[in-house]
Protein backbone atom coordinates (compact mmCIF):
# COMPACT_ATOMS: atom_id res chain seq x y z
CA UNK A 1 28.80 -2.59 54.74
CA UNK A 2 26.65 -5.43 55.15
CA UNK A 3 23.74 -3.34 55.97
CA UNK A 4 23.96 -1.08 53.28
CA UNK A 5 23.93 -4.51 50.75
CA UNK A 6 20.89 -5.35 52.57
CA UNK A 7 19.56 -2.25 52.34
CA UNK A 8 20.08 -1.85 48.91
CA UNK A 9 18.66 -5.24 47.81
CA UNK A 10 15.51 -4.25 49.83
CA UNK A 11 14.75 -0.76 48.20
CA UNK A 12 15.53 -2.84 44.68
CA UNK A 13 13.20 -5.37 46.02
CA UNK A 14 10.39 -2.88 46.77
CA UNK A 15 10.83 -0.55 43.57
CA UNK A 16 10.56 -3.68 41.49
CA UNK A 17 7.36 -4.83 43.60
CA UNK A 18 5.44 -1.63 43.30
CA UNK A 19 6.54 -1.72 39.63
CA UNK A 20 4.66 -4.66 39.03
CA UNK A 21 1.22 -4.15 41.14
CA UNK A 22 1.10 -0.87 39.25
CA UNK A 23 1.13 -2.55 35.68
CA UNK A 24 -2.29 -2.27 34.19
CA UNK A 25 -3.34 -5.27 33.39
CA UNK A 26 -4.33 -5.09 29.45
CA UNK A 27 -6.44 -7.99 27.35
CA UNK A 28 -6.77 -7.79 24.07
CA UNK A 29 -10.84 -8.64 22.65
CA UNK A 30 -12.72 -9.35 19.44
CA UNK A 31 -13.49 -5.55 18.39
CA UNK A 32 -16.91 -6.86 17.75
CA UNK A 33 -17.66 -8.49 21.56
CA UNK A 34 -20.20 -6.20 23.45
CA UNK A 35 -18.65 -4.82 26.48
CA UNK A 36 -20.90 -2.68 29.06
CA UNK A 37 -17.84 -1.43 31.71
CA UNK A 38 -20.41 2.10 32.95
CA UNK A 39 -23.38 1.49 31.58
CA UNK A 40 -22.68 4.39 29.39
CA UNK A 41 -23.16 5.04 25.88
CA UNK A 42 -20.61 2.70 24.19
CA UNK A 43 -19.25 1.49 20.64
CA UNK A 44 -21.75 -1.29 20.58
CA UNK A 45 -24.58 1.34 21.15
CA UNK A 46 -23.41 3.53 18.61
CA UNK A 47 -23.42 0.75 15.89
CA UNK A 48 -26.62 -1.06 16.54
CA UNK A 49 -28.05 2.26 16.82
CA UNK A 50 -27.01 3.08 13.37
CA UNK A 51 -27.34 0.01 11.99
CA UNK A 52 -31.09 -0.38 12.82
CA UNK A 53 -32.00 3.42 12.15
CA UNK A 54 -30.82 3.42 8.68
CA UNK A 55 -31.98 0.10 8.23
CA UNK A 56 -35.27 1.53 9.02
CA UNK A 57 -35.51 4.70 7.21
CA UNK A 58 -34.65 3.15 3.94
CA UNK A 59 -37.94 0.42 4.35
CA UNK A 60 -39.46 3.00 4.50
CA UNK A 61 -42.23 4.76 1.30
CA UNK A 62 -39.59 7.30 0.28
CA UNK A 63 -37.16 5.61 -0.90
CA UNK A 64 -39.12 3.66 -3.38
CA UNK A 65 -40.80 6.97 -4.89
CA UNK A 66 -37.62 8.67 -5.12
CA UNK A 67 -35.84 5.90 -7.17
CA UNK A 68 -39.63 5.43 -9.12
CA UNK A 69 -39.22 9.63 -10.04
CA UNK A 70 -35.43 10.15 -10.78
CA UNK A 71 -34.60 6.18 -11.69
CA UNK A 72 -31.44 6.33 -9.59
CA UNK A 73 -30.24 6.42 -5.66
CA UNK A 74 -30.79 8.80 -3.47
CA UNK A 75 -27.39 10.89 -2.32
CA UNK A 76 -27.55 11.84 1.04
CA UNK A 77 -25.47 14.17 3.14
CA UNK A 78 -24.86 13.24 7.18
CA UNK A 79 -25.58 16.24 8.72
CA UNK A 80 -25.25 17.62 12.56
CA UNK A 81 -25.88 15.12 15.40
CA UNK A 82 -26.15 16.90 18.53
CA UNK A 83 -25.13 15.50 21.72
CA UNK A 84 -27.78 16.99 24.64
CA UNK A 85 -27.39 13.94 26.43
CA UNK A 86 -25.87 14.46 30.23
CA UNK A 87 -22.60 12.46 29.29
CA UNK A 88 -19.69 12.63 26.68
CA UNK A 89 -20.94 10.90 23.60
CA UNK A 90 -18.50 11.11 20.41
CA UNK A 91 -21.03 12.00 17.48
CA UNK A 92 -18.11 11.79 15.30
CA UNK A 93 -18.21 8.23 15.68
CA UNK A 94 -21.97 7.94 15.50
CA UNK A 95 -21.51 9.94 12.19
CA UNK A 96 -19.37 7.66 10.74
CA UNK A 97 -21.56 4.64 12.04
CA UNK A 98 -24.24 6.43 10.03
CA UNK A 99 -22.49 6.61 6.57
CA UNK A 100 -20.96 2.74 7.19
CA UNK A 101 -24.48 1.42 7.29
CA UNK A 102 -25.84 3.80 4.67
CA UNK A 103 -23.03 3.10 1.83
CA UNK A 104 -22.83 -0.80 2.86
CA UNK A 105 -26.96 -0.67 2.37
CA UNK A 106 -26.20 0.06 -1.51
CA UNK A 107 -29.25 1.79 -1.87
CA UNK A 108 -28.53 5.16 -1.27
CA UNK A 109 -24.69 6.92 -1.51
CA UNK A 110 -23.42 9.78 0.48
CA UNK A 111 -21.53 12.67 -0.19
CA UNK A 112 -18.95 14.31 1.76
CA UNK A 113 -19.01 16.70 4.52
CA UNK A 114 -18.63 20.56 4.56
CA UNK A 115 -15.42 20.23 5.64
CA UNK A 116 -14.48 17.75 3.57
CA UNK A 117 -15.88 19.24 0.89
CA UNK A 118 -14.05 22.30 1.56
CA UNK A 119 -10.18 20.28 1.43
CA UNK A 120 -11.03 19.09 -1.78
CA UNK A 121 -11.58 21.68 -3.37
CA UNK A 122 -8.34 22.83 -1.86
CA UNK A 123 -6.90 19.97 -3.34
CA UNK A 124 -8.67 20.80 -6.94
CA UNK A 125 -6.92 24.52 -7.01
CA UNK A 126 -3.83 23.36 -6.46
CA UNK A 127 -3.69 20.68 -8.93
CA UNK A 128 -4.85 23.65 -11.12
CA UNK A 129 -1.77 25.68 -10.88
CA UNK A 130 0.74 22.26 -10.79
CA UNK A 131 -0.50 18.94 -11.88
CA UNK A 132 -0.36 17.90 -15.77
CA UNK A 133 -3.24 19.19 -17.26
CA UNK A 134 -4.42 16.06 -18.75
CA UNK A 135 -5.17 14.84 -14.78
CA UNK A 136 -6.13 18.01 -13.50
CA UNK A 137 -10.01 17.55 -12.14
CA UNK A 138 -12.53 20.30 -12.96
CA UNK A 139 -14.46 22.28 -11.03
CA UNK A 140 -18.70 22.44 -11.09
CA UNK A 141 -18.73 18.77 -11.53
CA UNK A 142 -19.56 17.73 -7.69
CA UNK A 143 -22.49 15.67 -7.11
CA UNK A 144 -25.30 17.89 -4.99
CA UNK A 145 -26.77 15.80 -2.00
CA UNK A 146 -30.79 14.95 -2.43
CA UNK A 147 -31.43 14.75 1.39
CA UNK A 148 -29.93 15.34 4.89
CA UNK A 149 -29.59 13.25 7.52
CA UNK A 150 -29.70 15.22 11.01
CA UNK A 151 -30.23 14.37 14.52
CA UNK A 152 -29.50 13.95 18.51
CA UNK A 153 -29.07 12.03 21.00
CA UNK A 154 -30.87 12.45 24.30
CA UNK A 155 -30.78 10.60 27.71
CA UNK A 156 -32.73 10.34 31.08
CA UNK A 157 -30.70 8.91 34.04
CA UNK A 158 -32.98 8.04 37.37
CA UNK A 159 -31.24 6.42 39.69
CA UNK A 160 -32.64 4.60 43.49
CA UNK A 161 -29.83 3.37 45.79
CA UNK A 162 -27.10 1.36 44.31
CA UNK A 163 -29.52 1.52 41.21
CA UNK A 164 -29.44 3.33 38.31
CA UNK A 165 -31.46 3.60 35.10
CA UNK A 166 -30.09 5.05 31.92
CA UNK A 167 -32.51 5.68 28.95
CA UNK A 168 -31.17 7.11 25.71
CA UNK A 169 -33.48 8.35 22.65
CA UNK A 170 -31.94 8.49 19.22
CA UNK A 171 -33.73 10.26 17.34
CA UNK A 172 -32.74 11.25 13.00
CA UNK A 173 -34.45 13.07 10.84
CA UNK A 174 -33.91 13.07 6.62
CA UNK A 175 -35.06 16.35 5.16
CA UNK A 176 -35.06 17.08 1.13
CA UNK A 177 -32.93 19.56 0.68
CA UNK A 178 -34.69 21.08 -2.40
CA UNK A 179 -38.37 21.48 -0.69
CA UNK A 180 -37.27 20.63 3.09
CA UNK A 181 -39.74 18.57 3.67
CA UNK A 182 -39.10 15.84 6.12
CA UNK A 183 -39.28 12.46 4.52
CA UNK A 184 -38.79 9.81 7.48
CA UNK A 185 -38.12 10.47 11.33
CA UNK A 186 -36.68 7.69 13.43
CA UNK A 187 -36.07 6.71 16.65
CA UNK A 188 -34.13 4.33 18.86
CA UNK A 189 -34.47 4.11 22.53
CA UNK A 190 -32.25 1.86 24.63
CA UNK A 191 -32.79 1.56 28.40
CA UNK A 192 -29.81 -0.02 30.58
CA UNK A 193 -29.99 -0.90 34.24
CA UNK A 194 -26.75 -0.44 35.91
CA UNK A 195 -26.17 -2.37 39.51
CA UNK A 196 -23.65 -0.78 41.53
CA UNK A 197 -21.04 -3.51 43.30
CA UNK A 198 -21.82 -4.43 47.05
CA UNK A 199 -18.21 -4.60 47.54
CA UNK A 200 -15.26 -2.19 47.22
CA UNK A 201 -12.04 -2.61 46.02
C-alpha cells in the first residue's frame, strides 16, 4: 500500500515537473521596442519602411504642382504590394503601414480599397430598401482616387558559414490614374547580418 502512495506521489511529482519546464515563458514589451529574433522581415521593418517611403514621395515636385493645379490634396488609393521576396512577408500589414503614414502626413488622403469599396456599397443598398430616408446615403457621390500607390518587396539572402546576409529592396511606385504616368518611384533597401549561435541549446 505504501508503495503504491509512493508511487503515486512520484508520477504527481513528475506530471507537475514536466508541466512546468514546458510553460513558455512569455514577456510582455513596449509594442514600439525593435526586436530582430530571425533576422527576417519584421514589424519594425515594415514601419520604418513606410514611414520613410511616404515621407519621401511627398518631398518630392509632384505634390506641390498637384495642390498648385487643383488647390486641394491629392487622394490616393494603396494599391497591390507584391511579395517576391523568398520569405513570408504580410503585405497586408505593410499596406496598412502605408495609409498610417500617408493620412497622419495630412497632405494627401486615401480612399478605400476595392474591397472595401465594394461592402459599402453593400451597406448603401441596404440602407436603401430599410433605413429612414432622411439618413439614407446616396449613391454617385464617392470620391475618385487621383493616384495609386503600388509596389513589392524583394530580397537577396547570401549566406557563408554560420553567416548570413539578408538584403531587402522596397520599392513603390505612384501612378496618375487619369494619364498613368508615373509621378515618383521610391526605394528602400535594408541589409541585415544575421550571426548564427556557436552554441546549441
Amino acid at each position: 500500500m505504501k508503495k503504491l502512495f509512493l508511487m503515486g506521489c512520484l508520477l504527481s511529482f513528475a506530471v507537475v515537473l514536466f508541466s512546468c519546464s514546458s510553460t513558455p515563458k512569455v514577456t510582455r514589451v513596449d509594442e514600439n521596442e525593435q526586436i530582430d529574433l530571425s533576422g527576417n522581415w519584421n514589424d519594425t521593418d515594415s514601419k520604418l519602411v513606410a514611414e520613410e517611403m511616404i515621407n519621401d514621395s511627398l518631398a518630392k515636385p509632384w505634390l506641390e504642382n498637384f495642390m498648385m493645379k487643383k488647390q486641394a490634396k491629392p487622394r490616393i488609393i494603396v494599391g497591390t504590394i507584391l511579395n517576391k521576396s523568398d520569405e513570408h512577408i504580410s503585405t497586408e500589414t505593410f499596406t496598412k503601414d502605408l495609409e498610417i503614414a500617408l493620412l497622419n502626413s495630412g497632405k494627401a488622403s486615401f480612399v478605400a480599397s476595392k474591397d472595401q469599396r465594394e461592402e459599402i456599397r453593400e451597406e448603401r443598398m441596404d440602407q436603401a430598401d430599410f433605413s429612414d430616408p432622411a439618413t439614407v446615403k446616396k449613391f454617385g457621390k464617392e470620391l475618385g482616387a487621383d493616384y495609386m500607390l503600388k509596389g513589392q518587396i524583394n530580397t537577396i539572402t547570401d549566406a557563408a558559414g554560420k553567416t548570413t546576409l539578408k538584403y531587402y529592396q522596397t520599392e513603390l511606385e505612384l501612378i496618375d490614374i487619369e494619364t498613368n504616368e508615373k509621378v515618383w518611384i521610391g526605394q528602400k533597401k535594408i541589409k541585415k547580418v544575421v550571426g548564427k549561435s556557436k552554441y546549441k541549446a
